[in-house]
Structure formats: structure tokens, C-alpha cells
PDB file of N, CA and C in Angstrom:
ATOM      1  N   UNK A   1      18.363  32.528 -14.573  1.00  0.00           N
ATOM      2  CA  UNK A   1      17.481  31.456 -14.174  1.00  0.00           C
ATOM      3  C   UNK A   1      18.290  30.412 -13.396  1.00  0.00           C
ATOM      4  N   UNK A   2      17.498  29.828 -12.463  1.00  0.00           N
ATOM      5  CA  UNK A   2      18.612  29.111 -11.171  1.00  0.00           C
ATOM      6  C   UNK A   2      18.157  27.498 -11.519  1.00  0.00           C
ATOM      7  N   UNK A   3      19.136  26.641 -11.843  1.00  0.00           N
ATOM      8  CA  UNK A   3      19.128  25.004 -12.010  1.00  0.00           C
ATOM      9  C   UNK A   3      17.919  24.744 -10.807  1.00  0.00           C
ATOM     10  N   UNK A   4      17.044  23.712 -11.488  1.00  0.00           N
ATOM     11  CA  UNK A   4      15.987  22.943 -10.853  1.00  0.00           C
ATOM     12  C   UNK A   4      16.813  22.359  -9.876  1.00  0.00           C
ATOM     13  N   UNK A   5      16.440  21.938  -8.623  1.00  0.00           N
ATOM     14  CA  UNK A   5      16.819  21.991  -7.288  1.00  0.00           C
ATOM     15  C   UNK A   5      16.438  19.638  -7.456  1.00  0.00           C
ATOM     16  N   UNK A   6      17.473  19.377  -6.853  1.00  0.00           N
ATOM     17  CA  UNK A   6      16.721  17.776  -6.808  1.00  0.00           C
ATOM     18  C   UNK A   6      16.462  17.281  -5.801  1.00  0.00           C
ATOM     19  N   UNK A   7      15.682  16.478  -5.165  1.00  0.00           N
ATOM     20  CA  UNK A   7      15.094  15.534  -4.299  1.00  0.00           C
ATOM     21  C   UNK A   7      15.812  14.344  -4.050  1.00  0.00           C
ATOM     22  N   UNK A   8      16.489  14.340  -3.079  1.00  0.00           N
ATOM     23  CA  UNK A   8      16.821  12.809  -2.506  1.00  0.00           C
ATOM     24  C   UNK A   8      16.273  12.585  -1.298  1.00  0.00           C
ATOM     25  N   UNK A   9      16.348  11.130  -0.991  1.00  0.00           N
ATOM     26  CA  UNK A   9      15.264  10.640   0.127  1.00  0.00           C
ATOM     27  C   UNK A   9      17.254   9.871   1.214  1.00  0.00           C
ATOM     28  N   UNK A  10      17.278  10.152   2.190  1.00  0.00           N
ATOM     29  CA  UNK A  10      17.943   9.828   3.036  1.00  0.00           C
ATOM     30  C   UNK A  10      17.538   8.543   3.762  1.00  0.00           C
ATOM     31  N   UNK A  11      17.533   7.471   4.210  1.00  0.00           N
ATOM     32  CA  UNK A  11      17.139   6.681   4.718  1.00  0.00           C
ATOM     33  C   UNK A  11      17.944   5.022   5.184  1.00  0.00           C
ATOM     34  N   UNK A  12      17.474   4.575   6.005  1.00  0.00           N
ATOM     35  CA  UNK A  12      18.037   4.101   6.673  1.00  0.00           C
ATOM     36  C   UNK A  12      16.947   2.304   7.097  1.00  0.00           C
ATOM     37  N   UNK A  13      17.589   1.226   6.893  1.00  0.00           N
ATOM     38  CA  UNK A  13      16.422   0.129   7.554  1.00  0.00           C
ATOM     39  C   UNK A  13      16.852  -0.485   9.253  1.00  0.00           C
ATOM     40  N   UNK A  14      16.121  -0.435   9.612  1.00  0.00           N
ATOM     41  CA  UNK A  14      15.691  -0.460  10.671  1.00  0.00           C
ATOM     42  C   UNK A  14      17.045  -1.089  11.785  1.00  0.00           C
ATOM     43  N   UNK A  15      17.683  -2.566  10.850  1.00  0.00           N
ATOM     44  CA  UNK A  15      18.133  -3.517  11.407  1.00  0.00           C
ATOM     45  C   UNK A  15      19.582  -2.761  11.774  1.00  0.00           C
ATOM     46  N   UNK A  16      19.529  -1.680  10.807  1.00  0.00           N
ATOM     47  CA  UNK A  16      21.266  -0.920  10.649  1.00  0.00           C
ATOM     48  C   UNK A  16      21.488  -0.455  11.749  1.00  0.00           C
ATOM     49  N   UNK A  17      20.664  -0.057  12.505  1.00  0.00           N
ATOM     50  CA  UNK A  17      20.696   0.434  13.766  1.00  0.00           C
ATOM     51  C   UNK A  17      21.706  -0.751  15.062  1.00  0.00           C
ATOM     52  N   UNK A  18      21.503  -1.357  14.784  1.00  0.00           N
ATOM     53  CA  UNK A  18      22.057  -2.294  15.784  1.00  0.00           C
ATOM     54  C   UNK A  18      21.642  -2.095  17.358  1.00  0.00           C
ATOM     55  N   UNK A  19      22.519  -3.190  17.840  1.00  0.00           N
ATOM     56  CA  UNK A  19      21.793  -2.945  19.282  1.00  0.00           C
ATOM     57  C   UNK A  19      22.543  -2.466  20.575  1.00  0.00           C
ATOM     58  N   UNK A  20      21.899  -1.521  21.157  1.00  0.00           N
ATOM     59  CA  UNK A  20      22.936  -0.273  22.190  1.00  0.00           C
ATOM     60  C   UNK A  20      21.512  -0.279  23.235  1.00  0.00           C
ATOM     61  N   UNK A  21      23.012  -0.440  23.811  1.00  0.00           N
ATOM     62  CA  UNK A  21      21.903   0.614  25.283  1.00  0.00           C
ATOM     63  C   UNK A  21      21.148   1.830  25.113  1.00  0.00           C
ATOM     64  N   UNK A  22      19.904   1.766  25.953  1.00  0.00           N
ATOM     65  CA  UNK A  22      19.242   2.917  26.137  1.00  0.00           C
ATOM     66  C   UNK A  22      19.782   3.926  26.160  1.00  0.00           C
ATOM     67  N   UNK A  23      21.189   4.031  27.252  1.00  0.00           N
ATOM     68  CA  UNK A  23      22.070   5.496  27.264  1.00  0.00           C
ATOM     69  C   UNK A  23      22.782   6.043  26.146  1.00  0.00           C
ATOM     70  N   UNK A  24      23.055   4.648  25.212  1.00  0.00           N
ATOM     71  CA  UNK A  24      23.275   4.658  24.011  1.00  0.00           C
ATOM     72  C   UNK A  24      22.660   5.539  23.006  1.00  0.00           C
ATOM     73  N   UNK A  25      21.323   5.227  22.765  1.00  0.00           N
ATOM     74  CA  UNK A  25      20.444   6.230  22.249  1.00  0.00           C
ATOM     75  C   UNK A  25      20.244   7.727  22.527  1.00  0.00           C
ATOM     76  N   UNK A  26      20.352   7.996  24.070  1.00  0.00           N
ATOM     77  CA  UNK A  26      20.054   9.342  24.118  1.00  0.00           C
ATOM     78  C   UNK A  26      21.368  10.402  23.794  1.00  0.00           C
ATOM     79  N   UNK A  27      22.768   9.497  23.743  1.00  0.00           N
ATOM     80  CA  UNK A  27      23.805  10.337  23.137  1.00  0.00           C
ATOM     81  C   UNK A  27      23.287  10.890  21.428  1.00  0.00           C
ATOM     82  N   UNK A  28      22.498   9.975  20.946  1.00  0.00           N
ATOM     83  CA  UNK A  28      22.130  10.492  19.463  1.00  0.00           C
ATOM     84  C   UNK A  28      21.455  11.342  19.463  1.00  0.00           C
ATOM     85  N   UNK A  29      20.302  11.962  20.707  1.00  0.00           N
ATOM     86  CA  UNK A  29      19.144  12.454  20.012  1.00  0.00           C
ATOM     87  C   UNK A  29      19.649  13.873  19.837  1.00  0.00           C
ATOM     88  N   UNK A  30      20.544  14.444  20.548  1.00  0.00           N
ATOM     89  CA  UNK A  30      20.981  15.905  20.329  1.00  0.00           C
ATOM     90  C   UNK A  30      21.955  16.103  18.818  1.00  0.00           C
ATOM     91  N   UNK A  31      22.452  15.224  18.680  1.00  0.00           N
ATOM     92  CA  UNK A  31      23.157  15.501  17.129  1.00  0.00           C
ATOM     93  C   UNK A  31      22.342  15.135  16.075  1.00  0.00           C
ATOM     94  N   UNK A  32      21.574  14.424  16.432  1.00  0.00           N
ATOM     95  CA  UNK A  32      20.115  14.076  15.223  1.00  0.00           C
ATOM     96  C   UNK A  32      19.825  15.689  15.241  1.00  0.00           C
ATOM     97  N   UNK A  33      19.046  16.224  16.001  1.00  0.00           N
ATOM     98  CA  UNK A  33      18.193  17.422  16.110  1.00  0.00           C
ATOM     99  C   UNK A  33      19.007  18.485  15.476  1.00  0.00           C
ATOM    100  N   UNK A  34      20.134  18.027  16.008  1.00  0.00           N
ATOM    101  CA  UNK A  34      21.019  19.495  15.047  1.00  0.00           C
ATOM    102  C   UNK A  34      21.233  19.062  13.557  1.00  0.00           C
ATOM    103  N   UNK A  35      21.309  18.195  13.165  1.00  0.00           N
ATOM    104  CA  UNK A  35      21.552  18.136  11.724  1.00  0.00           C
ATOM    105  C   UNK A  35      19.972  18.462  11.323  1.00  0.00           C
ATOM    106  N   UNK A  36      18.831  17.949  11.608  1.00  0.00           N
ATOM    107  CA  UNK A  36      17.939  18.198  11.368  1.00  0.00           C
ATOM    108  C   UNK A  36      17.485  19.646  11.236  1.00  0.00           C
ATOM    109  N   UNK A  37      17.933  20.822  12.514  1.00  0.00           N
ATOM    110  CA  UNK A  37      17.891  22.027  12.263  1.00  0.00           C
ATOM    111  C   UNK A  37      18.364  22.809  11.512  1.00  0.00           C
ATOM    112  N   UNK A  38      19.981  21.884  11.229  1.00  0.00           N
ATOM    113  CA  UNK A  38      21.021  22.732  10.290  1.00  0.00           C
ATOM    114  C   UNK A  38      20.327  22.537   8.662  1.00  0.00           C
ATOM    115  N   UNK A  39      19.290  21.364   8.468  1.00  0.00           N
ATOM    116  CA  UNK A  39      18.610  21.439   7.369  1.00  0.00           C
ATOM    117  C   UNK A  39      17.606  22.639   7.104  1.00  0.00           C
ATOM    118  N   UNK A  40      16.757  22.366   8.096  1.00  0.00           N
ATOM    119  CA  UNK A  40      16.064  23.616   7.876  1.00  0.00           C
ATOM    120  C   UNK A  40      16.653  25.015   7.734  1.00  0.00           C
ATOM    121  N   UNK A  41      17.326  25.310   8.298  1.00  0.00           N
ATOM    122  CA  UNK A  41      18.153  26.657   8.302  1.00  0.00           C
ATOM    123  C   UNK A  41      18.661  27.245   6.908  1.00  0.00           C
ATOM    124  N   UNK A  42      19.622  25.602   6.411  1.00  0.00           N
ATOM    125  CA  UNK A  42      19.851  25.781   5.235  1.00  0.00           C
ATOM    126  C   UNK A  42      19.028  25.943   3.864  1.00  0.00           C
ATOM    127  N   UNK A  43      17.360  25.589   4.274  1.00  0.00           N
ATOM    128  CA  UNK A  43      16.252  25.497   3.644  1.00  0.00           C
ATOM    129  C   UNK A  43      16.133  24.622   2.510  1.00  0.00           C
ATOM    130  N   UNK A  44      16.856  23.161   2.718  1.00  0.00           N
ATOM    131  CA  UNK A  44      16.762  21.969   1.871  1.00  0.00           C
ATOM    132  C   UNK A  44      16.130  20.695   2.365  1.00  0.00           C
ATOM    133  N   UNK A  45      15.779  20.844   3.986  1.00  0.00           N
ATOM    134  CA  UNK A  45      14.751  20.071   4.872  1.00  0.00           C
ATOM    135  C   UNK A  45      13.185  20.448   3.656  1.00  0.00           C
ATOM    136  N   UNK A  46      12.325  18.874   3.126  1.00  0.00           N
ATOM    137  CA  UNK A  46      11.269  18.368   2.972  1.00  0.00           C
ATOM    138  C   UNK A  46      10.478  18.122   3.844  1.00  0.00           C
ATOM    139  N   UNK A  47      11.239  16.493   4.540  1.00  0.00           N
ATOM    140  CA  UNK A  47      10.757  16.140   5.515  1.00  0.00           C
ATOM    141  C   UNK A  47      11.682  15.296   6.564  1.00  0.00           C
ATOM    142  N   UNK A  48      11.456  14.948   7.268  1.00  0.00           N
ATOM    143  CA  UNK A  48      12.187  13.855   8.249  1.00  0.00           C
ATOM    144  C   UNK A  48      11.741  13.577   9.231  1.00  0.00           C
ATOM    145  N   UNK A  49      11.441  11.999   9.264  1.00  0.00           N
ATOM    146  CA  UNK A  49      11.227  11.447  10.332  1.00  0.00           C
ATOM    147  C   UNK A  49      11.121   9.832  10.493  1.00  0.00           C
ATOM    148  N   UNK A  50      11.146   9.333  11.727  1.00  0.00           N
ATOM    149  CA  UNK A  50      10.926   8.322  11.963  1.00  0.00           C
ATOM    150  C   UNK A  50      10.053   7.210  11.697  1.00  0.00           C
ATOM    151  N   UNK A  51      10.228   6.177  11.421  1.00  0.00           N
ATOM    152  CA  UNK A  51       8.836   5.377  11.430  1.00  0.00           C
ATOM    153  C   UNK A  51       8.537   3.918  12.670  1.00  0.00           C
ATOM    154  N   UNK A  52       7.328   3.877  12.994  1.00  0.00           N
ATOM    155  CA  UNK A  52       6.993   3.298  14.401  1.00  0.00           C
ATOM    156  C   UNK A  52       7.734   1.822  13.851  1.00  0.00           C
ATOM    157  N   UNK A  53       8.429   1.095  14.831  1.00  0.00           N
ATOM    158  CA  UNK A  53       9.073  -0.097  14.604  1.00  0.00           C
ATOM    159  C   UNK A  53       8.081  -1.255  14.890  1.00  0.00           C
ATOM    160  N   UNK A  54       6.962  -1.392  15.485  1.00  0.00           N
ATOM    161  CA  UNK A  54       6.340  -2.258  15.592  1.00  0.00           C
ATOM    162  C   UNK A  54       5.544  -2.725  13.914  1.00  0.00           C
ATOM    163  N   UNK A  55       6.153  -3.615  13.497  1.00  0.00           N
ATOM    164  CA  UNK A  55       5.779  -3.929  12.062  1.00  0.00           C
ATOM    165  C   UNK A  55       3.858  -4.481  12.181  1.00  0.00           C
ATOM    166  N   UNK A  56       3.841  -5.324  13.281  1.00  0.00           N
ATOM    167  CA  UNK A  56       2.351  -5.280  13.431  1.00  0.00           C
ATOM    168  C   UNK A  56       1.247  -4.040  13.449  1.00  0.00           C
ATOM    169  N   UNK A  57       2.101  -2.961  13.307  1.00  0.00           N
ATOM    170  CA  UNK A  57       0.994  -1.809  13.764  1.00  0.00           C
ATOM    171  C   UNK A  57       0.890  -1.314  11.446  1.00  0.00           C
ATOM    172  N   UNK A  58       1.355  -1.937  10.792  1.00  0.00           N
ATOM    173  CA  UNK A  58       1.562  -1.836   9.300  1.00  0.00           C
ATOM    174  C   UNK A  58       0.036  -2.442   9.092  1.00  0.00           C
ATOM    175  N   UNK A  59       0.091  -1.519   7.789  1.00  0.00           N
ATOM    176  CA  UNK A  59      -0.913  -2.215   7.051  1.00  0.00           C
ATOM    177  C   UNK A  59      -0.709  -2.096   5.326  1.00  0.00           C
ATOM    178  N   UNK A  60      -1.065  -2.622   4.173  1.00  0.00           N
ATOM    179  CA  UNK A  60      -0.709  -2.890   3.062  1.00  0.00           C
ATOM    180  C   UNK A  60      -2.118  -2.676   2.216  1.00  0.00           C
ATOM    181  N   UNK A  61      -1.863  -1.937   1.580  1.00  0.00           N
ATOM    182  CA  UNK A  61      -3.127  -1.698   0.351  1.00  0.00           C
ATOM    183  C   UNK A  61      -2.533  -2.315  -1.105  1.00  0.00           C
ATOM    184  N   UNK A  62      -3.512  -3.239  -1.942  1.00  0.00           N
ATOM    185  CA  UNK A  62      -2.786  -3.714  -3.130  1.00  0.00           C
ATOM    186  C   UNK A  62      -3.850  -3.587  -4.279  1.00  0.00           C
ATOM    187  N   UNK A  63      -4.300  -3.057  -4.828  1.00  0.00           N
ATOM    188  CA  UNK A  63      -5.199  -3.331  -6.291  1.00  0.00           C
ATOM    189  C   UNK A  63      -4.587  -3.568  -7.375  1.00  0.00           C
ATOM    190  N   UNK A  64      -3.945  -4.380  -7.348  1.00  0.00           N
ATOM    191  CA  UNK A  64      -2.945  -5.357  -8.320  1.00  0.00           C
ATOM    192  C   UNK A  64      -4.016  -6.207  -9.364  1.00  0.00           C
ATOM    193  N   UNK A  65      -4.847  -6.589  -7.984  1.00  0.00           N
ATOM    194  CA  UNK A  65      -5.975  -8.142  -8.351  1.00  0.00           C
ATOM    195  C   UNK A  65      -7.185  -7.359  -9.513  1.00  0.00           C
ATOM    196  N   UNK A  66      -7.337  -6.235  -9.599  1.00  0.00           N
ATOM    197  CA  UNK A  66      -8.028  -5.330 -10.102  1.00  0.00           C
ATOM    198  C   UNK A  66      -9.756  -4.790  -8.917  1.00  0.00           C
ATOM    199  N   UNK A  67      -9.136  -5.393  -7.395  1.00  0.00           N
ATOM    200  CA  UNK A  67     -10.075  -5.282  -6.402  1.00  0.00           C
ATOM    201  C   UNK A  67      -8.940  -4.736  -5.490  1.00  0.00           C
ATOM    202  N   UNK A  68      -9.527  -3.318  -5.041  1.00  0.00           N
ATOM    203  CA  UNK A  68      -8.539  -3.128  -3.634  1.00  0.00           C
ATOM    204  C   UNK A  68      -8.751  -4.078  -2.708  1.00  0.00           C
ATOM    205  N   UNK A  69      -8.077  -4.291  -1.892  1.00  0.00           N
ATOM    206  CA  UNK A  69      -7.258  -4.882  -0.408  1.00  0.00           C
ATOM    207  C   UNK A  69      -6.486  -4.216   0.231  1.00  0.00           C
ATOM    208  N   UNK A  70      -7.252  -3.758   1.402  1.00  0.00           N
ATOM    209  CA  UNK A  70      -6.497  -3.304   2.130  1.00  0.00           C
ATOM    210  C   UNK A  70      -6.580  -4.220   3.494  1.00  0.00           C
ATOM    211  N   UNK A  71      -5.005  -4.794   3.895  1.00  0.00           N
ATOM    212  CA  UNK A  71      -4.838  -5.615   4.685  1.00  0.00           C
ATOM    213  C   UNK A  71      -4.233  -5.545   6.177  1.00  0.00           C
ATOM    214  N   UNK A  72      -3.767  -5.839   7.244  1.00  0.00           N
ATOM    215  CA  UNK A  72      -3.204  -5.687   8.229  1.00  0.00           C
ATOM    216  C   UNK A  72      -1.943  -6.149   8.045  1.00  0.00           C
ATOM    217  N   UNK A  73      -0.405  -5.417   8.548  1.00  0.00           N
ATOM    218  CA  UNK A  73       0.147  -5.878   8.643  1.00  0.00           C
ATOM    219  C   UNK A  73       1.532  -5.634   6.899  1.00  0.00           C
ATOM    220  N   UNK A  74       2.598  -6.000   7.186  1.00  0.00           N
ATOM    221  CA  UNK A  74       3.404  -5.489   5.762  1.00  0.00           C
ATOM    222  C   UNK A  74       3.169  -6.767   4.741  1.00  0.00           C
ATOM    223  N   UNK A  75       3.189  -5.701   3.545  1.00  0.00           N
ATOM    224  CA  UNK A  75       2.868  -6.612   2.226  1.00  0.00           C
ATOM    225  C   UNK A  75       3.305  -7.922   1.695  1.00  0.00           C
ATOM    226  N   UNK A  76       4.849  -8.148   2.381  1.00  0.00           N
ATOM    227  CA  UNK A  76       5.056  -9.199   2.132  1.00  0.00           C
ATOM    228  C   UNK A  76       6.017  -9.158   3.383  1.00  0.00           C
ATOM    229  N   UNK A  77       6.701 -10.910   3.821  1.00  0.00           N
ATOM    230  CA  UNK A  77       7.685 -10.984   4.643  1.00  0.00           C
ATOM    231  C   UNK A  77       8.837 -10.604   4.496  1.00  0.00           C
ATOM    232  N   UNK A  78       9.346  -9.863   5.354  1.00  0.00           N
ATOM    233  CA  UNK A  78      10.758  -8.550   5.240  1.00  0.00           C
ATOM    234  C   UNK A  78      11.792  -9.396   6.436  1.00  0.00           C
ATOM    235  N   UNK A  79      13.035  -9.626   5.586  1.00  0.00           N
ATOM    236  CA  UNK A  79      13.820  -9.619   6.694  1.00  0.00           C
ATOM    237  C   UNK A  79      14.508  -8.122   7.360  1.00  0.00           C
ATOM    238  N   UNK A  80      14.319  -6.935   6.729  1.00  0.00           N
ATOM    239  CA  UNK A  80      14.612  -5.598   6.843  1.00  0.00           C
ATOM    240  C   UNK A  80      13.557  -4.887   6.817  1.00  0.00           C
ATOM    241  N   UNK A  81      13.798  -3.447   7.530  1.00  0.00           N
ATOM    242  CA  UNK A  81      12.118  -2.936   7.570  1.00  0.00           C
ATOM    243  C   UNK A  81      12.707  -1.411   7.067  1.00  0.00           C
ATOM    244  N   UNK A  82      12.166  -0.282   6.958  1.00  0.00           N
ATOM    245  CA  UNK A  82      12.391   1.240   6.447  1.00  0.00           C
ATOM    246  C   UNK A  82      12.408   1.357   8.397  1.00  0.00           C
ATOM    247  N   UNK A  83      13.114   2.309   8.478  1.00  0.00           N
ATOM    248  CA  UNK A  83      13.390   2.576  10.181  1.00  0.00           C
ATOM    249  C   UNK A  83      12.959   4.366  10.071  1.00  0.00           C
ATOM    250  N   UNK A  84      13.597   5.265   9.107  1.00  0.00           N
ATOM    251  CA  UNK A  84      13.329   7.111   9.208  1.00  0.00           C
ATOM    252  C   UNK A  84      13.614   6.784   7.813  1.00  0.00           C
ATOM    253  N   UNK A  85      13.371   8.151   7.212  1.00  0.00           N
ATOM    254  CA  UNK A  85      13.087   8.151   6.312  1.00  0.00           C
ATOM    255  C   UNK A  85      13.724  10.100   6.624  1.00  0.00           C
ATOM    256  N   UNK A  86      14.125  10.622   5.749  1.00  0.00           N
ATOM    257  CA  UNK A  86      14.635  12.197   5.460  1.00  0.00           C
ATOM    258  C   UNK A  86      14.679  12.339   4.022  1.00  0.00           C
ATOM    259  N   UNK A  87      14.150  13.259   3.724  1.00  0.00           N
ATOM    260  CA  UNK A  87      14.038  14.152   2.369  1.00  0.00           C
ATOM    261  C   UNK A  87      14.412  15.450   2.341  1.00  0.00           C
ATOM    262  N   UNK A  88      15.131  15.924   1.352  1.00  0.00           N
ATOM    263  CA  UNK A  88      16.004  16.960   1.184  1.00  0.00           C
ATOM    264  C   UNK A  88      16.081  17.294  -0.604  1.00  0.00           C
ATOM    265  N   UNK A  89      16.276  18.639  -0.938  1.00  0.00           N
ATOM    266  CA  UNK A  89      16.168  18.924  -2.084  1.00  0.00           C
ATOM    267  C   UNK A  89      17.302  20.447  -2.032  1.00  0.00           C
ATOM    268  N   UNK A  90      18.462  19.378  -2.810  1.00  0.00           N
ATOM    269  CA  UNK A  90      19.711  20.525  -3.043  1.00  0.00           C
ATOM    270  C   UNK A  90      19.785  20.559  -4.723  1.00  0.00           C
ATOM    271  N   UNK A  91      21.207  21.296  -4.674  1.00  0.00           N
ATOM    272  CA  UNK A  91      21.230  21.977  -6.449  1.00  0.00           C
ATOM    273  C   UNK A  91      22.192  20.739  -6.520  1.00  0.00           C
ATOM    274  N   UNK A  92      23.184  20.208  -5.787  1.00  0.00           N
ATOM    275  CA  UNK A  92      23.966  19.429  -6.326  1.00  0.00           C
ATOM    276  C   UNK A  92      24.193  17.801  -5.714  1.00  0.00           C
ATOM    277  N   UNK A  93      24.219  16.677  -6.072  1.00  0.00           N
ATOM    278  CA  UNK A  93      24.896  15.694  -6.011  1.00  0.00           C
ATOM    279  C   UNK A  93      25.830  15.845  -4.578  1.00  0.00           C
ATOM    280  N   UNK A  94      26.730  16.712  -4.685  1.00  0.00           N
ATOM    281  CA  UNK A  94      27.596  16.571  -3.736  1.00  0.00           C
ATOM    282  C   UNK A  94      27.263  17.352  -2.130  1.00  0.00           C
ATOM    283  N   UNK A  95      26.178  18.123  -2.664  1.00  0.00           N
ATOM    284  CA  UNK A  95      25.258  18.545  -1.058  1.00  0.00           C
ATOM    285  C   UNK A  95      24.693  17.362  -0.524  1.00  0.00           C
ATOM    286  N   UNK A  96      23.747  16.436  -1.843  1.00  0.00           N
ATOM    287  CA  UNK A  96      23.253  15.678  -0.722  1.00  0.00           C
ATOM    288  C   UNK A  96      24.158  14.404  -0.053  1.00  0.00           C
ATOM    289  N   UNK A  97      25.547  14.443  -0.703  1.00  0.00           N
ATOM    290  CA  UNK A  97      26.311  13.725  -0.170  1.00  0.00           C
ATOM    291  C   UNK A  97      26.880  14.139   1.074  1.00  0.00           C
ATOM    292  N   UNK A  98      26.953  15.294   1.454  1.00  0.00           N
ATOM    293  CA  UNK A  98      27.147  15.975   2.600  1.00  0.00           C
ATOM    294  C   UNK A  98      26.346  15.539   3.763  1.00  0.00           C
ATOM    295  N   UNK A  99      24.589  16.241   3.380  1.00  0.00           N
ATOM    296  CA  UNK A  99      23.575  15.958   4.203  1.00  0.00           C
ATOM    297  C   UNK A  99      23.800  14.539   4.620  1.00  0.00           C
ATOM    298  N   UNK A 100      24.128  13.432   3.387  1.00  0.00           N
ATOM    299  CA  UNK A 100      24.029  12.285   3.898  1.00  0.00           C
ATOM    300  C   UNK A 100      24.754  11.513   5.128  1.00  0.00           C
ATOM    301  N   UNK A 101      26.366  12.234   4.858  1.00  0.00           N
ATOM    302  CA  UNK A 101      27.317  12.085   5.619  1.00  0.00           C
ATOM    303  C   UNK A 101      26.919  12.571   7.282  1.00  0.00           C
ATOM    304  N   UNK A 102      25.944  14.122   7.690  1.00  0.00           N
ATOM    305  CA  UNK A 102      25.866  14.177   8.672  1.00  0.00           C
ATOM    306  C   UNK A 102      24.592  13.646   8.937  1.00  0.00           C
ATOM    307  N   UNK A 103      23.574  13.616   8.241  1.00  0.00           N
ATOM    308  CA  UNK A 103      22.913  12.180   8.954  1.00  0.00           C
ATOM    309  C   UNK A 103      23.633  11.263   9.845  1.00  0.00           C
ATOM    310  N   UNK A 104      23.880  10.344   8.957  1.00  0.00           N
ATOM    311  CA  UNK A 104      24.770   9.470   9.670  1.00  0.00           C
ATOM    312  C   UNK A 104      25.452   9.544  10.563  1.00  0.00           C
ATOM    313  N   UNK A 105      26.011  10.436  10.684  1.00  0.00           N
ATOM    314  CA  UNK A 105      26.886  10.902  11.928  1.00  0.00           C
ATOM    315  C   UNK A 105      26.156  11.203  13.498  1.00  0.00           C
ATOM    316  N   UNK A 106      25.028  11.980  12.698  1.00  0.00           N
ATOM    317  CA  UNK A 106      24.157  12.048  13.940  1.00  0.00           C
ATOM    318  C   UNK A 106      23.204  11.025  14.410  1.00  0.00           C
ATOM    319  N   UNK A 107      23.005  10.443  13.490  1.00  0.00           N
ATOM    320  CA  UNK A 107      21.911   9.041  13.804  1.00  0.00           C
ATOM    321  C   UNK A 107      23.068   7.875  14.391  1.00  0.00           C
ATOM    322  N   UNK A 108      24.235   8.150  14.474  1.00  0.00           N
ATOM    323  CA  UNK A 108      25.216   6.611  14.600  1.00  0.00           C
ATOM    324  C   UNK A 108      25.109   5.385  13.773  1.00  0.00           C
ATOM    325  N   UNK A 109      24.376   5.884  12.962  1.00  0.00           N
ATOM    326  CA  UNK A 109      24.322   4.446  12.154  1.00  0.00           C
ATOM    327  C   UNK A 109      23.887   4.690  10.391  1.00  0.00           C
ATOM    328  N   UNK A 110      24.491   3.820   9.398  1.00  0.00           N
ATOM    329  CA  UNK A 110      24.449   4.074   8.392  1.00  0.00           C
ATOM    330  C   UNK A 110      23.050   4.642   7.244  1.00  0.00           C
ATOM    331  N   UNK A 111      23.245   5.255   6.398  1.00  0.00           N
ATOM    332  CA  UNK A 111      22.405   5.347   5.230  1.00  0.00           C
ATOM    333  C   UNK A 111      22.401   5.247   4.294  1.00  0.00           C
ATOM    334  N   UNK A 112      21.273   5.084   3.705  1.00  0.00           N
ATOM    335  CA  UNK A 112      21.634   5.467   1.998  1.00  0.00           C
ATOM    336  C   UNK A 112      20.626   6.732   1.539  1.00  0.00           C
ATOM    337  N   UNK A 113      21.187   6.751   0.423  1.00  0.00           N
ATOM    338  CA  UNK A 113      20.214   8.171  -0.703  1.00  0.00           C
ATOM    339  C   UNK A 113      20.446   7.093  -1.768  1.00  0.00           C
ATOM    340  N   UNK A 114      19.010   7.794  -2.302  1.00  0.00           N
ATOM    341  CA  UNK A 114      18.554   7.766  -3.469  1.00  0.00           C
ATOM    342  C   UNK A 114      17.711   9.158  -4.332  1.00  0.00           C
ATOM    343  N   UNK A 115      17.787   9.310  -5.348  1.00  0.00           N
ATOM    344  CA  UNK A 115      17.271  10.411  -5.661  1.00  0.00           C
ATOM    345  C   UNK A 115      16.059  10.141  -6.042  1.00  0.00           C
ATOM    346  N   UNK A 116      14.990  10.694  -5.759  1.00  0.00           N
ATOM    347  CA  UNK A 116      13.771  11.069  -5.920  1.00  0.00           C
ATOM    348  C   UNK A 116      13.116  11.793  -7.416  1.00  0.00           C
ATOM    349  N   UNK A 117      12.816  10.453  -8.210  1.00  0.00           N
ATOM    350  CA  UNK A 117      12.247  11.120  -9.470  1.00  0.00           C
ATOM    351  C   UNK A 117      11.134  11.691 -10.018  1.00  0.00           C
TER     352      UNK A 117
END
């Protein structure tokens, strides 16, 4: 019988990115895509992807009040925003420290994991 497999979420806020030239960016998009493929291949790719940076295009649902609300716009004021978001599900700790490492590498800019309970 083979150890339950775990879930970590890869991710990154928005601001980490810093600021580069346009030409800047398109050196990333080919080493993004390959780590992204080398996930799938390896068959521990969930999901991955980006999220739209315009924070006005957000919206926030809350039934806290014991009445939904659903509102325009993020739930509360953020000086940081979620930028991509990647999910991955290995056998060990030290895979997704791997994955995490070439993330990063291919995105140019930092992450974190957390594991997914």
C-alpha cells in the first residue's frame, strides 16, 4: 500500500514580483511553462495559474452577518494581493520543496508553500 500523497499550494503575492521591464517578463514566460510541464509529466501538477491583477475586477461574498453579501471589490483593504497560485500533490516534504525551488526560479521571483489540509 503506497503513503497518501500531500497537497501543497505554491504561491506567490503579487507585490513580490517587483518591477521589470516588459522584456523583462517575456525572459520568464518560457521557464515558467517548463516547470509547469515538468509538473505535469511528473504527474503532481493540480493546478496552476495566475490571477487577474486588477483588484477592482474582485468581488467578496461574506455570511458572517447570518445574511449573504455578496459585494464588489476585495473583502477588506490589502496592502498585498495573491498574484498565481500552483498546487501540487507529492509523497514527500522535500519534493514539494523542490517544485517550490523551480517555481521560483522560473517565475523570477519568490514563493511560499503551504500545505493544504
Amino acid at each position: 500500500m503506497t503513503e497518501p500523497k500531500t497537497r501543497y499550494a505554491i504561491y506567490f503575492m503579487q507585490q513580490w514580483v517587483g518591477d521589470h521591464p516588459a522584456e523583462w517578463y517575456q525572459t520568464r514566460v518560457e521557464p515558467s511553462r517548463k516547470v509547469v510541464a515538468d509538473m505535469e509529466a511528473a504527474g503532481v501538477l493540480v493546478f496552476a495559474g495566475g490571477l487577474v491583477e486588477e483588484m477592482e475586477l474582485a468581488f467578496s461574498a461574506d455570511g458572517t452577518s447570518g445574511e449573504m453579501l455578496v459585494t464588489d471589490g476585495p473583502y477588506t483593504e490589502v496592502t498585498e494581493y495573491l498574484g498565481g497560485i500552483t498546487i501540487i500533490e507529492v509523497e514527500t516534504i522535500e519534493e514539494a520543496r523542490e517544485w517550490a525551488a523551480r517555481v521560483a526560479e522560473g517565475c523570477g521571483w519568490p514563493q511560499e508553500v503551504r500545505e493544504i489540509k
